[in-house]
Each structure stands twice: as C-alpha cells, then as structure tokens.
Protein backbone atom coordinates (compact mmCIF):
# COMPACT_ATOMS: atom_id res chain seq x y z
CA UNK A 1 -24.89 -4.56 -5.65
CA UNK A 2 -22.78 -6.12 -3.02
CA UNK A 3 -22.43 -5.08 0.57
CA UNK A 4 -18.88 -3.35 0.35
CA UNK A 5 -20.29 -1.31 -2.34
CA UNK A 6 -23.80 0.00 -0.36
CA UNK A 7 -21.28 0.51 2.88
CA UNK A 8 -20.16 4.18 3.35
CA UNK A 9 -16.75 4.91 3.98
CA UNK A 10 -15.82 3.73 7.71
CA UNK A 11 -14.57 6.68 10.15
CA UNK A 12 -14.24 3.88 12.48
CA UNK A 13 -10.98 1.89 13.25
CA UNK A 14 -12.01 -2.21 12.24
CA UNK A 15 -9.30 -4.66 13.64
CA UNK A 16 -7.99 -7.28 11.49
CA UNK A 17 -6.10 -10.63 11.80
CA UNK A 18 -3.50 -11.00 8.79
CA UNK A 19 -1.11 -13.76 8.04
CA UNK A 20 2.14 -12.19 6.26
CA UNK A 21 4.09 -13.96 4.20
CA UNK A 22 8.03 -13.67 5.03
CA UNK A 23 9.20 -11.28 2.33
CA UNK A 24 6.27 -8.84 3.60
CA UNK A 25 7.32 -9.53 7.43
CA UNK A 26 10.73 -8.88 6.64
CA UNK A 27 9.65 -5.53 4.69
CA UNK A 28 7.73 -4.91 8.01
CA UNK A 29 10.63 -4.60 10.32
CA UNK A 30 12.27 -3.15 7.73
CA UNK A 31 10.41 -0.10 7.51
CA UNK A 32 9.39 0.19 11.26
CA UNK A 33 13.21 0.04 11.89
CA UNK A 34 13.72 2.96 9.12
CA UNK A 35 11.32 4.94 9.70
CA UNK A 36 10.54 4.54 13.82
CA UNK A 37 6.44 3.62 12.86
CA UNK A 38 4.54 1.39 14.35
CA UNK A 39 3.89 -2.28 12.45
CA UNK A 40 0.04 -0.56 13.01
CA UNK A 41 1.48 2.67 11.07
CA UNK A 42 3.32 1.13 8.32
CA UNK A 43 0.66 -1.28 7.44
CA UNK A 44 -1.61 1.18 7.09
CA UNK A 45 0.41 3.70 5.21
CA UNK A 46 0.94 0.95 2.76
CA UNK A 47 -2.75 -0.50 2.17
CA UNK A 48 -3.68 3.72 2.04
CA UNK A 49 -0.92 3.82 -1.11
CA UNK A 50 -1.52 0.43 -2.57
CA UNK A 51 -5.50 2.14 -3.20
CA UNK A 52 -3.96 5.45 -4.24
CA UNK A 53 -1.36 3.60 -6.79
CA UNK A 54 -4.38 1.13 -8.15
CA UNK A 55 -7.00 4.05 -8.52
CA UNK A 56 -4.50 6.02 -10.95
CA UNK A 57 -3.87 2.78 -12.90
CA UNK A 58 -7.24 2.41 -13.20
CA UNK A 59 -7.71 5.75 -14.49
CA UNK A 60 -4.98 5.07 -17.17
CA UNK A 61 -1.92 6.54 -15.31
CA UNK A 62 1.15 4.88 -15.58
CA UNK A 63 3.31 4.43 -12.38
CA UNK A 64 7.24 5.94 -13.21
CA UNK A 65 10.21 5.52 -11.18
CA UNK A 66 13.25 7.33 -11.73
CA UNK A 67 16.55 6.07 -9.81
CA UNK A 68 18.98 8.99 -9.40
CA UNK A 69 20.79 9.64 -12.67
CA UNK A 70 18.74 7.65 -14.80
CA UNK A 71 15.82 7.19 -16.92
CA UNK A 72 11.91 6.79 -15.60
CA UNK A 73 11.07 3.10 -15.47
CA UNK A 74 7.66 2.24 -15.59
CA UNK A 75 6.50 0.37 -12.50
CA UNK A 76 4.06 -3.10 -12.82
CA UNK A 77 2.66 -3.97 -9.67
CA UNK A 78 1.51 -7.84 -9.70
C-alpha cells in the first residue's frame, strides 16, 4: 500500500512550488480578476473541484453542461 494511501487526511496547510503552464496562468488572473480571490484561493477552489468532478466520474456520473437555451453537453475532461 503506498504512503499517500496509509496518510490520513491533512488538517494542516502543506506549501507547494508549481510551475503553470500559460493557458493555466492566464486562467489564473483571469479568475482572481473576476472573482476578487486570491491566486492561493482560486487554486485551491479548483484542485478541491477537479477531486469532486473525478470522484463522480469514477462513480459512473457523467459531467453535463447546459449553455443558456440549449441542450446538456456532456463534458470530457483530459
């Protein structure tokens, strides 16, 4: 069994060193200029819905996204 999987869940803040592509840098100030977060905030929000998003998959859900006015499109994360 591998270490992740023996360690409980963390109530602990870790600190980590990340290298962002541009697209996700650009995404970034995007969002922290929308929605007046921190980088700290919006990174986190994301990586905390990225887990949410892959544990339904996993469980068989499918991931629908309905513009306004139209049909539900199904979502494929890569």
């Amino acid at each position: 069994m591998s270490q992740s999987a023996n360690r409980s869940r963390s109530t602990a803040n870790e600190r980590y060193s990340v290298t962002f592509v541009p697209p996700a840098v650009d995404a970034i100030a995007d969002l922290t200029a929308s929605t007046g977060l921190s980088k700290a905030d919006v990174i986190n929000r994301a990586v905390q819905i990225y887990a949410y998003l892959e544990a339904q998959t996993q469980d068989g859900a499918d991931l629908l996204l309905r513009p306004p006015g139209g049909s539900p499109e199904k979502l494929h994360i890569i």
